[in-house]
Protein backbone atom coordinates (compact mmCIF):
# COMPACT_ATOMS: atom_id res chain seq x y z
CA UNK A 1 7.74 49.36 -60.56
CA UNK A 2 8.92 46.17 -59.05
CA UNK A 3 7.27 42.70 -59.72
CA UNK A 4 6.47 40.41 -57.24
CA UNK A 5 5.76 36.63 -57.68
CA UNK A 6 3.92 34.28 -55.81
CA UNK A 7 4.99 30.96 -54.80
CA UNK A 8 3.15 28.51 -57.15
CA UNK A 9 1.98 25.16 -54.89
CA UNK A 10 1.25 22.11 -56.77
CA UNK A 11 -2.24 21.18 -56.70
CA UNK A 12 -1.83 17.62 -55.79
CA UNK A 13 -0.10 19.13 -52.39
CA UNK A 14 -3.13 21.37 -52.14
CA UNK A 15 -5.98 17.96 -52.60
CA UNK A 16 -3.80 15.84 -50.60
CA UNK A 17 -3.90 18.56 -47.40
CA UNK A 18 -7.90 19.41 -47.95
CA UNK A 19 -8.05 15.54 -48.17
CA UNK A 20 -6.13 15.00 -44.66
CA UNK A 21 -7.88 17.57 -43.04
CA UNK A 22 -11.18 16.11 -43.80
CA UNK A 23 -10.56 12.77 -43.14
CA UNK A 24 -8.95 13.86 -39.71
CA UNK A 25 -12.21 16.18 -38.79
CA UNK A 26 -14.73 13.79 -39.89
CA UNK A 27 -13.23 10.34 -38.70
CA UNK A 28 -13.80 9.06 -34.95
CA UNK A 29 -10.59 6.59 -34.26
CA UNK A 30 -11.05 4.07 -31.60
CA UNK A 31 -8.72 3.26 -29.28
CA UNK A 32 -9.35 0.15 -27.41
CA UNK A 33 -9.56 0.60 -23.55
CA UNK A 34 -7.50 -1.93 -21.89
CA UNK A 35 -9.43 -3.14 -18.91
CA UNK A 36 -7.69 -2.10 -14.82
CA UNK A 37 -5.88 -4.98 -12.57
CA UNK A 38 -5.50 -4.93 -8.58
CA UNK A 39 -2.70 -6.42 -6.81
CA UNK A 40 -3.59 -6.91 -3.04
CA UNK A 41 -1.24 -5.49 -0.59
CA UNK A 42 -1.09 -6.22 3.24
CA UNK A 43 -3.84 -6.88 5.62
CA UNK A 44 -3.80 -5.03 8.69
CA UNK A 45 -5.75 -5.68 11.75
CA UNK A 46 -7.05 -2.35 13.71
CA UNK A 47 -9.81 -3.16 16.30
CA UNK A 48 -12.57 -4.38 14.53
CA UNK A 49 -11.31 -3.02 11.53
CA UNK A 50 -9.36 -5.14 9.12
CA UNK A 51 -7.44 -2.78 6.54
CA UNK A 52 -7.04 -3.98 2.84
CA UNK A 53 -4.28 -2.42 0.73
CA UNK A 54 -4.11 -3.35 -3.00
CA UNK A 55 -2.54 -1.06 -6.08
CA UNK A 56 -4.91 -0.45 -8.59
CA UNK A 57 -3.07 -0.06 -12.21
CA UNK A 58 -4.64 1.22 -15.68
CA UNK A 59 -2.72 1.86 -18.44
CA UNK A 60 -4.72 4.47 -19.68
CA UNK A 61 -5.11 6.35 -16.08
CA UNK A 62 -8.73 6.39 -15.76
CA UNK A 63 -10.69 6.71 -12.64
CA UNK A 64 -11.53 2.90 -11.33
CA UNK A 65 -14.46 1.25 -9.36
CA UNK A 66 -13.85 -1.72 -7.10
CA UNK A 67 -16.53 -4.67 -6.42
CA UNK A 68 -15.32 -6.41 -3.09
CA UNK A 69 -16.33 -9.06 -1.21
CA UNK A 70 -15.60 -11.23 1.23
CA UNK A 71 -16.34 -15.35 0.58
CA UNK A 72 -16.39 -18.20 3.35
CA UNK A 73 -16.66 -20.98 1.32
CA UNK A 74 -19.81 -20.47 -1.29
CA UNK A 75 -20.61 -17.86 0.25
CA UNK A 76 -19.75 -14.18 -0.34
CA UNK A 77 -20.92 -11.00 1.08
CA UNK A 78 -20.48 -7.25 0.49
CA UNK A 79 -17.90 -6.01 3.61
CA UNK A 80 -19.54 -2.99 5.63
CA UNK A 81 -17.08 -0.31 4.67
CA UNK A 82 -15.27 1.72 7.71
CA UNK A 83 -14.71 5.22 7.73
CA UNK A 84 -10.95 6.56 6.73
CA UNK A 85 -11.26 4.12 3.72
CA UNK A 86 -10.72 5.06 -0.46
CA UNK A 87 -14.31 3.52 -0.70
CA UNK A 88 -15.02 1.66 -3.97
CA UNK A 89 -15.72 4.41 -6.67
CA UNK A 90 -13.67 7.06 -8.37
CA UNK A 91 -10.64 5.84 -7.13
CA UNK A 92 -7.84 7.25 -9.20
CA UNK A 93 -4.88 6.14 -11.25
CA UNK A 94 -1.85 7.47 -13.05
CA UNK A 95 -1.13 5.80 -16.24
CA UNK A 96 1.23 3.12 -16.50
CA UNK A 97 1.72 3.37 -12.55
CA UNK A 98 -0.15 1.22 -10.17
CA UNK A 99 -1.42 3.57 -7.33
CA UNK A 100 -1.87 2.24 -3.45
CA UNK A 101 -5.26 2.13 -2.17
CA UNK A 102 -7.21 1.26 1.18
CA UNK A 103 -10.78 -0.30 1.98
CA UNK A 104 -10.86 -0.55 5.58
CA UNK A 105 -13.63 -3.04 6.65
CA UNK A 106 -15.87 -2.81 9.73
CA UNK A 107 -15.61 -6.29 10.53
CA UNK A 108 -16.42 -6.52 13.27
CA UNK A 109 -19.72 -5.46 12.09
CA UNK A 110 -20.35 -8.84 9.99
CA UNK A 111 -18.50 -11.64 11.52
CA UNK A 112 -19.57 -12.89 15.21
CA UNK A 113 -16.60 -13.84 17.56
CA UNK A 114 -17.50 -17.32 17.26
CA UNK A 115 -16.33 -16.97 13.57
CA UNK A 116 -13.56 -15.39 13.82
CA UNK A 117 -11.56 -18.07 13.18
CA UNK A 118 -13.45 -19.57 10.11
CA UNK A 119 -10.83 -19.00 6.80
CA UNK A 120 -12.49 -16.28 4.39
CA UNK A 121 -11.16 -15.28 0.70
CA UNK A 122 -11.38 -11.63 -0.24
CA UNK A 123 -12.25 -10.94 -3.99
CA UNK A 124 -11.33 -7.49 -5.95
CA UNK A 125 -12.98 -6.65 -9.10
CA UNK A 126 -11.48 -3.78 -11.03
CA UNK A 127 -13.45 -1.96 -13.71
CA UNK A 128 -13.47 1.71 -15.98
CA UNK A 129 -15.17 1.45 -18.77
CA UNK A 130 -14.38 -2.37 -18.93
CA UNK A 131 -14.19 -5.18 -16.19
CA UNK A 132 -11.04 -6.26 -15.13
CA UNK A 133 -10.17 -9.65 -13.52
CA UNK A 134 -11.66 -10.94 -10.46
CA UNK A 135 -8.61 -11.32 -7.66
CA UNK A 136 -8.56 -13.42 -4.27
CA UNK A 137 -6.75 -13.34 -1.69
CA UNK A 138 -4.83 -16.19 0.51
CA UNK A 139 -7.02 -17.75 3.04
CA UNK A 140 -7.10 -14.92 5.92
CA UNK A 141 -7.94 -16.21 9.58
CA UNK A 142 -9.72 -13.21 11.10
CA UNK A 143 -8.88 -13.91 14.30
CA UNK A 144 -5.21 -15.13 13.63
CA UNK A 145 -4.47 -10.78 12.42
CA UNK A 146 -6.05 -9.58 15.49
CA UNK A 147 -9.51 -8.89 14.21
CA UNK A 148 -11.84 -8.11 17.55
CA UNK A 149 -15.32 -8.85 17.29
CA UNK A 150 -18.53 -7.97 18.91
CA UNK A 151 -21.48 -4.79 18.89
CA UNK A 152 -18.66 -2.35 20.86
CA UNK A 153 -15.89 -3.40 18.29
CA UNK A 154 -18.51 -2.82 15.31
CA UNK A 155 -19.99 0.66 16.73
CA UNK A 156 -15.93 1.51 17.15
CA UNK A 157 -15.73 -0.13 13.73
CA UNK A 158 -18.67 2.58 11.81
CA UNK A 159 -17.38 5.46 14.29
CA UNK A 160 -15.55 8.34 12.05
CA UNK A 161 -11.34 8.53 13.15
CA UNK A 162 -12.76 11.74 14.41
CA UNK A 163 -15.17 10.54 16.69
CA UNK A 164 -12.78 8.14 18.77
């Protein structure tokens, strides 16, 4: 008959695995979330549409939500958003990578043709699961891109690409 041995393992290998294993299973590790930025791209004039690029980047890729607005002086409002546009929730990102995105703004919609003309700011706030910095634009002259105002140019404006 033929003996067979078994491998002896130390028991301070044995405690130091259990011990591992536990603390890896019971311990929640935090990783800080590092907040998304916006970069504003061109602004393009289409009717009474004026179309605002920007690259959203998060390092961690997480879906990001956009607060814009659009300031004349003091003043700021929320734009009425066009059809055709990325809208302002859920937008995505790839980690590390900043990713193009589009609101289009009917403004046509909230700017008479009188005030076309007036200089406005636009102002991008990124956020996840933390609020990233506030960005503004130059000074944009409406009317100076080619903005066209007025209640035809605004029902154009809120009409789906579709539609036309």
């Amino acid at each position: 008959m033929m003996k067979t041995s078994a491998t002896r393992i130390p028991a301070f290998l044995v405690l130091a695995g259990l011990s591992l294993a536990w603390f890896a299973c019971g311990e929640t590790i935090d990783i800080a979330n590092n907040p998304p930025t916006v970069v504003f791209g061109d602004l393009l004039a289409e009717g009474g549409v004026l179309n605002i690029y920007y690259e959203l980047s998060d390092a961690e890729g997480d879906d990001v939500a956009i607060e814009i607005a659009v300031c004349q002086q003091a003043q700021c409002l929320s734009p009425t958003p066009a059809p055709g546009g990325d809208g302002t929730q859920n937008l995505p990102t790839i980690a590390g990578e900043p990713v193009l995105h589009l609101f289009r703004w009917a403004a046509a919609c909230d700017v008479e043709s009188a005030a076309l003309e007036t200089e406005r700011r636009i102002r991008i706030t990124p956020s996840d699961e933390d609020r990233g910095l506030m960005v503004e634009s130059d000074p944009v002259n409406l009317d100076g891109l080619g903005v066209v105002a007025g209640s035809e140019a605004c029902e154009d404006a809120t009409r789906s690409p579709a539609a036309r």
